[in-house]
Protein backbone atom coordinates (compact mmCIF):
# COMPACT_ATOMS: atom_id res chain seq x y z
CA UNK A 1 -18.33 -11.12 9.08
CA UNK A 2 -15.58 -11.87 6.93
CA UNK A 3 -12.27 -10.63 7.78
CA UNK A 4 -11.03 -7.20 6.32
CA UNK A 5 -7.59 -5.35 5.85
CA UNK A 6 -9.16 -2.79 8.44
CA UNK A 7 -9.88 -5.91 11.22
CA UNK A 8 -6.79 -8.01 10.88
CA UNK A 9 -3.90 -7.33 13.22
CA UNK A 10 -1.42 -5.82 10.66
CA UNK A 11 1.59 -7.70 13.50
CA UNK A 12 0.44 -10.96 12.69
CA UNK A 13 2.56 -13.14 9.80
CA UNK A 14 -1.42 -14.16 8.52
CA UNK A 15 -2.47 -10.66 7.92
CA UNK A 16 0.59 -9.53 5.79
CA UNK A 17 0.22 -12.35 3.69
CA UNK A 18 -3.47 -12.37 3.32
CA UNK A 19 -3.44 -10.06 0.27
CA UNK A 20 -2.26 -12.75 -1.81
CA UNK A 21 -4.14 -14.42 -4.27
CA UNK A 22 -3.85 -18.38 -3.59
CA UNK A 23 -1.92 -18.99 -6.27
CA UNK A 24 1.22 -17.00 -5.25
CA UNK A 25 1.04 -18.38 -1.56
CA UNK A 26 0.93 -22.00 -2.75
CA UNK A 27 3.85 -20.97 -4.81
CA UNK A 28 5.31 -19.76 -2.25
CA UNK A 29 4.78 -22.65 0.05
CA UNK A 30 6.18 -24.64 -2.34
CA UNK A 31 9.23 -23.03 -2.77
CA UNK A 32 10.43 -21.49 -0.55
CA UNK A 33 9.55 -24.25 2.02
CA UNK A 34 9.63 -27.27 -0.15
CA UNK A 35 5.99 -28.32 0.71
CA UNK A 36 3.79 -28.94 -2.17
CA UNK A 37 0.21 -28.66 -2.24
CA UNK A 38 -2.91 -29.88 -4.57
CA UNK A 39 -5.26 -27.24 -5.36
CA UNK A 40 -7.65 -29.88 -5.46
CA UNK A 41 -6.79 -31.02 -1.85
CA UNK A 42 -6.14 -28.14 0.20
CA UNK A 43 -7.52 -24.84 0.33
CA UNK A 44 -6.34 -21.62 0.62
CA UNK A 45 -7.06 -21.67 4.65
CA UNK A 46 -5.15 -24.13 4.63
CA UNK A 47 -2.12 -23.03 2.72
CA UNK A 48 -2.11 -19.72 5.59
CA UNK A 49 -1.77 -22.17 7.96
CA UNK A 50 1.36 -24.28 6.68
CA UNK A 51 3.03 -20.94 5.74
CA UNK A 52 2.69 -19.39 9.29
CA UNK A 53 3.90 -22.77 10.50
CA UNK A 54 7.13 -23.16 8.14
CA UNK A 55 7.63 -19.40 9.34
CA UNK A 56 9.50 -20.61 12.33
CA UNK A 57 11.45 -17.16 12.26
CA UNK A 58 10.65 -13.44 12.37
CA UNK A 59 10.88 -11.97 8.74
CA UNK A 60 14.04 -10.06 8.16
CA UNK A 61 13.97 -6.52 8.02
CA UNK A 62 15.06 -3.67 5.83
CA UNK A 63 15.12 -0.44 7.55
CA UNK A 64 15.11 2.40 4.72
CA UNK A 65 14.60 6.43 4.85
CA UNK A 66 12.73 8.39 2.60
CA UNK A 67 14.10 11.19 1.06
CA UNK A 68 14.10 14.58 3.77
CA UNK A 69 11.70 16.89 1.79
CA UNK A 70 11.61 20.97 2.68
CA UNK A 71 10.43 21.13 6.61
CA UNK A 72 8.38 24.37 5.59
CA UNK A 73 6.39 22.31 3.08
CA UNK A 74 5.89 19.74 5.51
CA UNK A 75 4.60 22.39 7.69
CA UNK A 76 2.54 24.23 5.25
CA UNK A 77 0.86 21.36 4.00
CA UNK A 78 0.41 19.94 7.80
CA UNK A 79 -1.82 23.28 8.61
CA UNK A 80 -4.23 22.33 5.83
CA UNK A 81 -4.43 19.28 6.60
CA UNK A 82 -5.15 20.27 10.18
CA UNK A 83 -8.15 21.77 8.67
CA UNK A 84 -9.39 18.99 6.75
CA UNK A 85 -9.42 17.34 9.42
CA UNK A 86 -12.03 19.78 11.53
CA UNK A 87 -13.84 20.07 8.73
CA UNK A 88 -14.56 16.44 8.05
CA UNK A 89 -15.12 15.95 11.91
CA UNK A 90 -18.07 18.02 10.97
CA UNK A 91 -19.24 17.31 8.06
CA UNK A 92 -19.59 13.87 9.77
CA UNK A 93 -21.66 14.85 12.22
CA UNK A 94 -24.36 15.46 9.58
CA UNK A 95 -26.79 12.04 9.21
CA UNK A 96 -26.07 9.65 6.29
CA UNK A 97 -22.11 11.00 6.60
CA UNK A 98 -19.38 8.59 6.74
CA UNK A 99 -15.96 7.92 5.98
CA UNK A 100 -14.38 7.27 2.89
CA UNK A 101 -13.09 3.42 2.05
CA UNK A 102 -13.90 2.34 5.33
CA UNK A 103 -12.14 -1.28 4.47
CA UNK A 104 -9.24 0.43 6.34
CA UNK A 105 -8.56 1.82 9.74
CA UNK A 106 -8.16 5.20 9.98
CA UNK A 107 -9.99 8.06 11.34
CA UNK A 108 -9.95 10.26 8.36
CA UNK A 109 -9.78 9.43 5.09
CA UNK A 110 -10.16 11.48 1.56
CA UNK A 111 -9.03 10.86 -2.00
CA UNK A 112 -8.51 13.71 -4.32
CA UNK A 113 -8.44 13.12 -7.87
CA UNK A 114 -7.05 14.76 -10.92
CA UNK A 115 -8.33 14.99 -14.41
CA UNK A 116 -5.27 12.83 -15.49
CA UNK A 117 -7.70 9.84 -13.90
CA UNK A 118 -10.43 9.64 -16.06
CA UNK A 119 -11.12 8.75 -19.67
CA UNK A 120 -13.80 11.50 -20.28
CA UNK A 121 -12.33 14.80 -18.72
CA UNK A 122 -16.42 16.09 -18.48
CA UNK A 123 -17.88 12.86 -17.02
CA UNK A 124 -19.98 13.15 -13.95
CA UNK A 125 -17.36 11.44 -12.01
CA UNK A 126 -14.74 14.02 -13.20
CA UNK A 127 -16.51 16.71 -12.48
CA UNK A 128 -17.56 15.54 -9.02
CA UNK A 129 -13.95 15.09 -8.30
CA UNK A 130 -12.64 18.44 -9.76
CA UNK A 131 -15.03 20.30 -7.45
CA UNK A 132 -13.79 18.34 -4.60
CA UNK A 133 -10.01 19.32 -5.71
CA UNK A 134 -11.55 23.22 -5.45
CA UNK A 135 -12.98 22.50 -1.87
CA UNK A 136 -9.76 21.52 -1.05
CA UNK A 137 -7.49 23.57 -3.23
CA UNK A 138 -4.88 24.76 -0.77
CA UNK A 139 -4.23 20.79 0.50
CA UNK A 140 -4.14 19.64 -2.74
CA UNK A 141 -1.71 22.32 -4.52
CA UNK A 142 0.60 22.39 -1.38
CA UNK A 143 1.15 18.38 -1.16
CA UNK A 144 1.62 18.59 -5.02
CA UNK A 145 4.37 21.24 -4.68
CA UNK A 146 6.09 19.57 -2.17
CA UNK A 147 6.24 15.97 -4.64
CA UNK A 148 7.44 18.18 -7.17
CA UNK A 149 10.26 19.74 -5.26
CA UNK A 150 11.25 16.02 -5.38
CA UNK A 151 9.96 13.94 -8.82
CA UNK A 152 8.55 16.40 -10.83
CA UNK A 153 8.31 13.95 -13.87
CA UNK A 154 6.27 11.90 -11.11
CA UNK A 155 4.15 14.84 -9.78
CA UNK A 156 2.80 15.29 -13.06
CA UNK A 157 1.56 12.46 -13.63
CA UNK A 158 -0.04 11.65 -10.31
CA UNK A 159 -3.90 10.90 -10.83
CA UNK A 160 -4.40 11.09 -7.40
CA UNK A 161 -3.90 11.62 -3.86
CA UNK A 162 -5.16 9.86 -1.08
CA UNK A 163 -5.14 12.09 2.54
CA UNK A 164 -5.75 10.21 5.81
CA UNK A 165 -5.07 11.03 9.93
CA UNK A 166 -4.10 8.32 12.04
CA UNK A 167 -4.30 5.07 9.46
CA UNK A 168 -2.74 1.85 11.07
CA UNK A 169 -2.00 -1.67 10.30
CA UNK A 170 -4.45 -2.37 7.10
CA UNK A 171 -2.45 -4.67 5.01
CA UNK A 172 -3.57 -4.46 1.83
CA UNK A 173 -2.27 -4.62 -1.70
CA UNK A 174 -3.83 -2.07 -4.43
CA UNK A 175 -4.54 -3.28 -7.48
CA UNK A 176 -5.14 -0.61 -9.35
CA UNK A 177 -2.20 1.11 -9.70
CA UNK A 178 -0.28 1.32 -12.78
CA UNK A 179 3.09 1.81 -10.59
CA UNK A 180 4.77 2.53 -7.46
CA UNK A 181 3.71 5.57 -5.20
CA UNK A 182 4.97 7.97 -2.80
CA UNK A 183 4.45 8.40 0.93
CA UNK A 184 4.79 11.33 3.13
CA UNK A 185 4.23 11.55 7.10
CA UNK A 186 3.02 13.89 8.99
CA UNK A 187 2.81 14.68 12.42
CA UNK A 188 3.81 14.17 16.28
CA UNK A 189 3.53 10.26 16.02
CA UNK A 190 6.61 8.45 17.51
CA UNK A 191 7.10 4.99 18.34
CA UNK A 192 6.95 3.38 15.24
CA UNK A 193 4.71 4.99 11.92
CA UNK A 194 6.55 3.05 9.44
CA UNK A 195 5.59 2.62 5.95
CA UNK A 196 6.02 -1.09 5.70
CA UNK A 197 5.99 -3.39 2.74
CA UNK A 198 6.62 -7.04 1.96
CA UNK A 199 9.90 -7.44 -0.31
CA UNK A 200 9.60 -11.33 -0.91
CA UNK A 201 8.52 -14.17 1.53
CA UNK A 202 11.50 -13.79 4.64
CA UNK A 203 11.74 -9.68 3.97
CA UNK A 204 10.00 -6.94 4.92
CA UNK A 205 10.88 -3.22 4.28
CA UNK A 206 10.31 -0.48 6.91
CA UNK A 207 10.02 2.77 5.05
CA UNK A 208 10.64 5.71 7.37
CA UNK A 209 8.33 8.62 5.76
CA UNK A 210 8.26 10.94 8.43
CA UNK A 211 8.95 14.57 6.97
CA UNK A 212 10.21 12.25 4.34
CA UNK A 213 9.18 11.06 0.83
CA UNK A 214 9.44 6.98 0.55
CA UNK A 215 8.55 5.18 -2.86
CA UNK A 216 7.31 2.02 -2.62
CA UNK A 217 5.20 -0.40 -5.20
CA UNK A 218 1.71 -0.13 -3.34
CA UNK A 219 1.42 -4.09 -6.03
CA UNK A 220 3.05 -5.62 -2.78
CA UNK A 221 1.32 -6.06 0.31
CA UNK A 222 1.53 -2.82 2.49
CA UNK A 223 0.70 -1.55 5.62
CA UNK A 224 1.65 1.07 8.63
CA UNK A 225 3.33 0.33 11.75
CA UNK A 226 1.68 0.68 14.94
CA UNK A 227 3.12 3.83 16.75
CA UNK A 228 2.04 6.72 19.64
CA UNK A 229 0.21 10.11 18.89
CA UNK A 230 -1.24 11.84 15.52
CA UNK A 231 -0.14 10.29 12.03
CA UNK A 232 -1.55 12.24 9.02
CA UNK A 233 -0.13 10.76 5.72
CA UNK A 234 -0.35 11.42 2.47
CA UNK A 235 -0.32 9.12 -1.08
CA UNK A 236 0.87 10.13 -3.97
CA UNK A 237 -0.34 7.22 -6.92
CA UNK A 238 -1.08 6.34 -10.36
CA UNK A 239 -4.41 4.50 -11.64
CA UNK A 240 -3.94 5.17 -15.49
CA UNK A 241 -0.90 5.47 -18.26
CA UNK A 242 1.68 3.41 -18.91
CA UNK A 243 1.75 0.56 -17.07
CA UNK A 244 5.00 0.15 -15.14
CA UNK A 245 6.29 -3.96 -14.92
CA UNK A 246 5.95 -4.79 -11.07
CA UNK A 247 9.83 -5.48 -9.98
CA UNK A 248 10.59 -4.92 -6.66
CA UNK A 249 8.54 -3.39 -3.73
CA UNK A 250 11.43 -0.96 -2.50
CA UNK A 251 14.01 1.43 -4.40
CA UNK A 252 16.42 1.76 -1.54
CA UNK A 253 18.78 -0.38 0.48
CA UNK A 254 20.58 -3.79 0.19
CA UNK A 255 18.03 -7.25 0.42
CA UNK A 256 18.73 -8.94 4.09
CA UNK A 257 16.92 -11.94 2.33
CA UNK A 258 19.28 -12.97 -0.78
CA UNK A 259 17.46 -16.29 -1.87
CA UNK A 260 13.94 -15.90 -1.78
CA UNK A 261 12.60 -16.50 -5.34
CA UNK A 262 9.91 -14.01 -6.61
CA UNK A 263 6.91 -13.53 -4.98
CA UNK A 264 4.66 -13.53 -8.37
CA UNK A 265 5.52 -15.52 -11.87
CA UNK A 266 5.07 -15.19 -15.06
CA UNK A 267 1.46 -15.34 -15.43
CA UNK A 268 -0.43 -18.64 -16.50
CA UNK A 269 -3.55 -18.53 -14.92
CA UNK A 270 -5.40 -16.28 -12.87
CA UNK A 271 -4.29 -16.89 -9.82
CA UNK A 272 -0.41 -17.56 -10.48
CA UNK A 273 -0.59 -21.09 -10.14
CA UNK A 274 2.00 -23.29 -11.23
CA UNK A 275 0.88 -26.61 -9.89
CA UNK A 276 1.29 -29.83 -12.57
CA UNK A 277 -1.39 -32.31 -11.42
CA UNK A 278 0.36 -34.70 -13.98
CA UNK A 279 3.39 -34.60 -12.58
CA UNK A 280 2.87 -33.51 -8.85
CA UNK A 281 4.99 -30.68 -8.87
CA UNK A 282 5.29 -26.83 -8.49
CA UNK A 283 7.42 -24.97 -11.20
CA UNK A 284 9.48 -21.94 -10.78
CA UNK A 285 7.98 -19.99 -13.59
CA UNK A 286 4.96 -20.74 -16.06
């Protein structure tokens, strides 16, 4: 079975990177560690193996907070979320039941979407999802008021919000947003629970979101820190409007890294690459 975000081990340099097209790791490869490769010659296996191996030490880290949101809210929306959870425990028990985007680990998993994200506001689809929104009205206005209390230019235009208990590791990168997003923890969880995000190829940001709101550019690859007891987050994103340039995967904090050139270039094919067969070498920008 071919490995997915929800089977890799999100500690593992291979993982992180492994939501990269080819294209931006051979770029990458190139230079950052000076060692340039033939598409025609070696693959992308291959090009996850050289990068783990010029990786000789641990990625640098940037430690950032969100920002402290109302604890009430937190608690308010935690209770309905509570109940979500019960719920979905049994509406799982039913036959033919299962989760939702199970190409992640988590136990429970739901996406609620607004009318903002689709084209027709009386499509099937859209009305499918507004009746979900109703089944879950309380969850759904509560988390909405509590992003508001913080971006309100943000809040409304959110297209949707993805719920889930106990998600770990998953590195991923989602290509369908039109921006960055916001992430809010919930829960007893200690140990660890980080929001963490690749800033360029020797950085890695680790967004503390607990009772806090952290905005991040779900375009990089992403994933949660391992960590002890009951996570519930909750993702506040954007899948249509505007389309915001990709720029950096954090808003807070200084980089630790200071030299690492971009992870992605101007585009010149579809998979970033940059490679001159003519002349044997890999350039900056297209």
């Amino acid at each position: 079975e071919k490995p997915h975000a929800a089977t890799r081990d999100a500690s593992l340099l291979a993982s992180q990177i492994a939501p990269h097209c080819t294209g931006v790791l051979r770029r990458r490869l190139a230079l950052v560690y000076g060692d340039v490769t033939d598409p025609a010659e070696v693959e992308r296996e291959e090009v996850i193996e050289r990068l783990v191996a010029a990786t000789v030490m641990p990625r640098a880290i940037r430690r950032i907070r969100g920002a402290k949101v109302c604890d009430e809210r937190c608690k308010a929306l935690k209770v309905e979320i509570d109940g979500w959870v019960k719920r979905d425990k049994e509406r799982r028990k039913r036959p033919g039941e299962v989760r939702e985007r199970t190409n992640v680990d988590a136990q429970h998993y739901m996406i609620l979407k607004s009318p903002l994200a689709f084209g027709v506001a009386d499509s099937p689809a859209a009305k499918r999802a507004a009746e979900k929104v109703r089944e879950n009205e309380e969850m759904w206005g509560k988390a909405l008021e509590l992003l508001r209390s913080h971006d309100s230019e943000f809040a409304n235009r959110v297209t949707a919000i993805a719920f889930t208990a106990n998600f770990l590791g998953s590195c991923h990168i989602d290509t369908q947003n039109t921006g960055p997003f916001y992430g809010l923890a919930l829960g007893d969880f200690s140990d660890g629970g980080a929001l963490c995000v690749e800033v360029s190829a020797r950085e890695v940001a680790y967004v503390d979101t607990k009772n806090r709101l952290g905005k991040v550019d779900g375009r990089f690859p992403h994933w949660v820190e391992s960590y002890q007891g009951t996570r519930y987050s909750v993702i506040f994103y954007q899948t249509r409007g505007d389309l915001v340039k990709r720029t950096t995967a954090v808003f807070d904090g200084e980089p630790v890294v200071k030299d690492d050139p971009p992870t992605f270039p101007a585009r010149k094919d579809s998979y970033y690459n940059c490679y001159d067969p003519d002349t044997g070498k890999y350039e900056p920008e297209a």
